[in-house]
C-alpha atoms as a PDB file:
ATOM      1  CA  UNK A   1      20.883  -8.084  18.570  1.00  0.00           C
ATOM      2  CA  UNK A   2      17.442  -7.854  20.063  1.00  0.00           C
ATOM      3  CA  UNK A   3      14.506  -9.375  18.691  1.00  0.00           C
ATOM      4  CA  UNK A   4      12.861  -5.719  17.452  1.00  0.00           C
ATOM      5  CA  UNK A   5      16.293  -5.056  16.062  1.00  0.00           C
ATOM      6  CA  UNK A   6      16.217  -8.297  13.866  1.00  0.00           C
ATOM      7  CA  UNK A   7      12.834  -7.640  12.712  1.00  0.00           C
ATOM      8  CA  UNK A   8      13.994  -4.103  11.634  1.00  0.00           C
ATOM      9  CA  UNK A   9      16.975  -5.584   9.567  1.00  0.00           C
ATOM     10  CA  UNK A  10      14.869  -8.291   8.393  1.00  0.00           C
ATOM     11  CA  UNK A  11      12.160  -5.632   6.915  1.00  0.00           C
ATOM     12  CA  UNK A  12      14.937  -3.313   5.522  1.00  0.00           C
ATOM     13  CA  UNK A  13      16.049  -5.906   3.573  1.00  0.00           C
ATOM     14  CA  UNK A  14      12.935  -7.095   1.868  1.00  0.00           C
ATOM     15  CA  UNK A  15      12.617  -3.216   1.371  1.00  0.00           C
ATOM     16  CA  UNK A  16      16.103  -3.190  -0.511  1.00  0.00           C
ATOM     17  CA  UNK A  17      15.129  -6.257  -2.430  1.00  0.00           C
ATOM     18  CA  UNK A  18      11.779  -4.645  -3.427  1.00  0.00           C
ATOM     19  CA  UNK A  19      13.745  -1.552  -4.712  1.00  0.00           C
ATOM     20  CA  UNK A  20      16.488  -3.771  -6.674  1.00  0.00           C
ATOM     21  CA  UNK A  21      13.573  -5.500  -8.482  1.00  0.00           C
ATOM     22  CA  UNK A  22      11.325  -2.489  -9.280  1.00  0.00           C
ATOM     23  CA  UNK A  23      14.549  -0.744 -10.332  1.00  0.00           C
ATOM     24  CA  UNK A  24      15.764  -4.009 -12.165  1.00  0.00           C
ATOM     25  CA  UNK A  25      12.058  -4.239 -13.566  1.00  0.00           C
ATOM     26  CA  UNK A  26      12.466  -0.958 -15.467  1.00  0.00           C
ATOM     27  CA  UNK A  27      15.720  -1.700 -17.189  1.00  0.00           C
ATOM     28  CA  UNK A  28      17.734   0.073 -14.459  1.00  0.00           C
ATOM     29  CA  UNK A  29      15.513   3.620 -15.051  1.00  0.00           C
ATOM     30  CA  UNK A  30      14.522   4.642 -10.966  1.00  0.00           C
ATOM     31  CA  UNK A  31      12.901   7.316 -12.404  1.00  0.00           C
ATOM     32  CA  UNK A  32      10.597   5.157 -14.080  1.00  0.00           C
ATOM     33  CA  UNK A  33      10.556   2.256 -11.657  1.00  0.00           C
ATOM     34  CA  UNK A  34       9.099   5.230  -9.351  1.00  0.00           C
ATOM     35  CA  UNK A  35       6.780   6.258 -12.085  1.00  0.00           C
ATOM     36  CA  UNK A  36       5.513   2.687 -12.620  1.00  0.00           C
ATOM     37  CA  UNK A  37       4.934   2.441  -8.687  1.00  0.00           C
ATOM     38  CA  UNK A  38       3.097   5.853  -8.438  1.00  0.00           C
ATOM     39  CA  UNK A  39       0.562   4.523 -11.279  1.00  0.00           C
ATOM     40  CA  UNK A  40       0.126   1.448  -9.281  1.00  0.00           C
ATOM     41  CA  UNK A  41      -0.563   2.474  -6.136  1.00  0.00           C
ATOM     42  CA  UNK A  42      -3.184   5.536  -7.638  1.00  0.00           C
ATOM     43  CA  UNK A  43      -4.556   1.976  -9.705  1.00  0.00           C
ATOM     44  CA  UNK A  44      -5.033   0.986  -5.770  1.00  0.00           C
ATOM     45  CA  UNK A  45      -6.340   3.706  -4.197  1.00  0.00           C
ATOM     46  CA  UNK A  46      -9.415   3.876  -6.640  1.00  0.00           C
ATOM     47  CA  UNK A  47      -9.485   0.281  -5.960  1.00  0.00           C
ATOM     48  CA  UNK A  48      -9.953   0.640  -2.300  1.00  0.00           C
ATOM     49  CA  UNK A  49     -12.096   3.926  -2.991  1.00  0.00           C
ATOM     50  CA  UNK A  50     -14.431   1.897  -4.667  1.00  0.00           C
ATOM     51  CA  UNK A  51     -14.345  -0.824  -2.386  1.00  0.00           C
ATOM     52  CA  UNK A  52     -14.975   1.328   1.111  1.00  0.00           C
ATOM     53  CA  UNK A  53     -18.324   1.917   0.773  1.00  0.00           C
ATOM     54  CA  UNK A  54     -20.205  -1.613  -0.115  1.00  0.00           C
ATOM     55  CA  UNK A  55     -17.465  -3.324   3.107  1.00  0.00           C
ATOM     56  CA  UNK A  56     -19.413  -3.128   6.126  1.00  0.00           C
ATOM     57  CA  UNK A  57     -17.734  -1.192   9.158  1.00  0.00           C
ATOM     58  CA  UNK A  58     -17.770  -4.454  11.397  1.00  0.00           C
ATOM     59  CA  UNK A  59     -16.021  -6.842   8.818  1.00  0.00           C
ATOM     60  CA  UNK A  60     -13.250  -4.529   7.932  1.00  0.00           C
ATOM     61  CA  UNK A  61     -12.311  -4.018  11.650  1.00  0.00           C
ATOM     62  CA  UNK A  62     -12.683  -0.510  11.830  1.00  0.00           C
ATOM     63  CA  UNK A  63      -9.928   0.336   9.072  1.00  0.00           C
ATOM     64  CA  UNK A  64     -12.339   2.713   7.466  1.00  0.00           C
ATOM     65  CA  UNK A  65     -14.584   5.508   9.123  1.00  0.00           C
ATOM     66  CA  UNK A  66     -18.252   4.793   9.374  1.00  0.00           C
ATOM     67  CA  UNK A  67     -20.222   6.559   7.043  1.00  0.00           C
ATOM     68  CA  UNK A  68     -22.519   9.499   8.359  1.00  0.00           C
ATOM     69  CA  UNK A  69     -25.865   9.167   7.786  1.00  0.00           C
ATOM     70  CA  UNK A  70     -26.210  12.811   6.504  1.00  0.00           C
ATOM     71  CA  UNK A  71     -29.088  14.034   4.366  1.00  0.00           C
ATOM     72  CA  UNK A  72     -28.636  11.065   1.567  1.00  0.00           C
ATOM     73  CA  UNK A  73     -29.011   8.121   4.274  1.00  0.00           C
END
């Protein structure tokens, strides 16, 4: 097995664990384990909404867009 290939397994597995416990979290339910993970990653995304605009461009490596300096900058 190349060393991609065992990187691959390696992540699909953590993957499968993370399912087991989310699923194992929620009594079994994987309809609400998925429920549970859809209101925690929206809980994120407002999160990083909020965050984007006070993290300067250079310190967060380009991983947001630069802000346009339109008619209210």
């Amino acid at each position: 097995m190349t060393e991609p290939e065992k990187v691959a397994k390696a992540a699909s597995d953590d993957w499968a664990a993370a399912t087991e416990e989310a699923i194992a979290a929620c009594g079994g339910d994987a309809r609400a384990a998925v429920t549970a993970l859809l209101i925690a990653n929206g809980s994120l995304e407002r999160e990083l909404a909020l965050a984007m605009p006070v993290v300067g461009y250079g310190f967060s490596r380009g991983w947001h867009h630069k802000r346009s300096r339109g008619a209210a900058g």
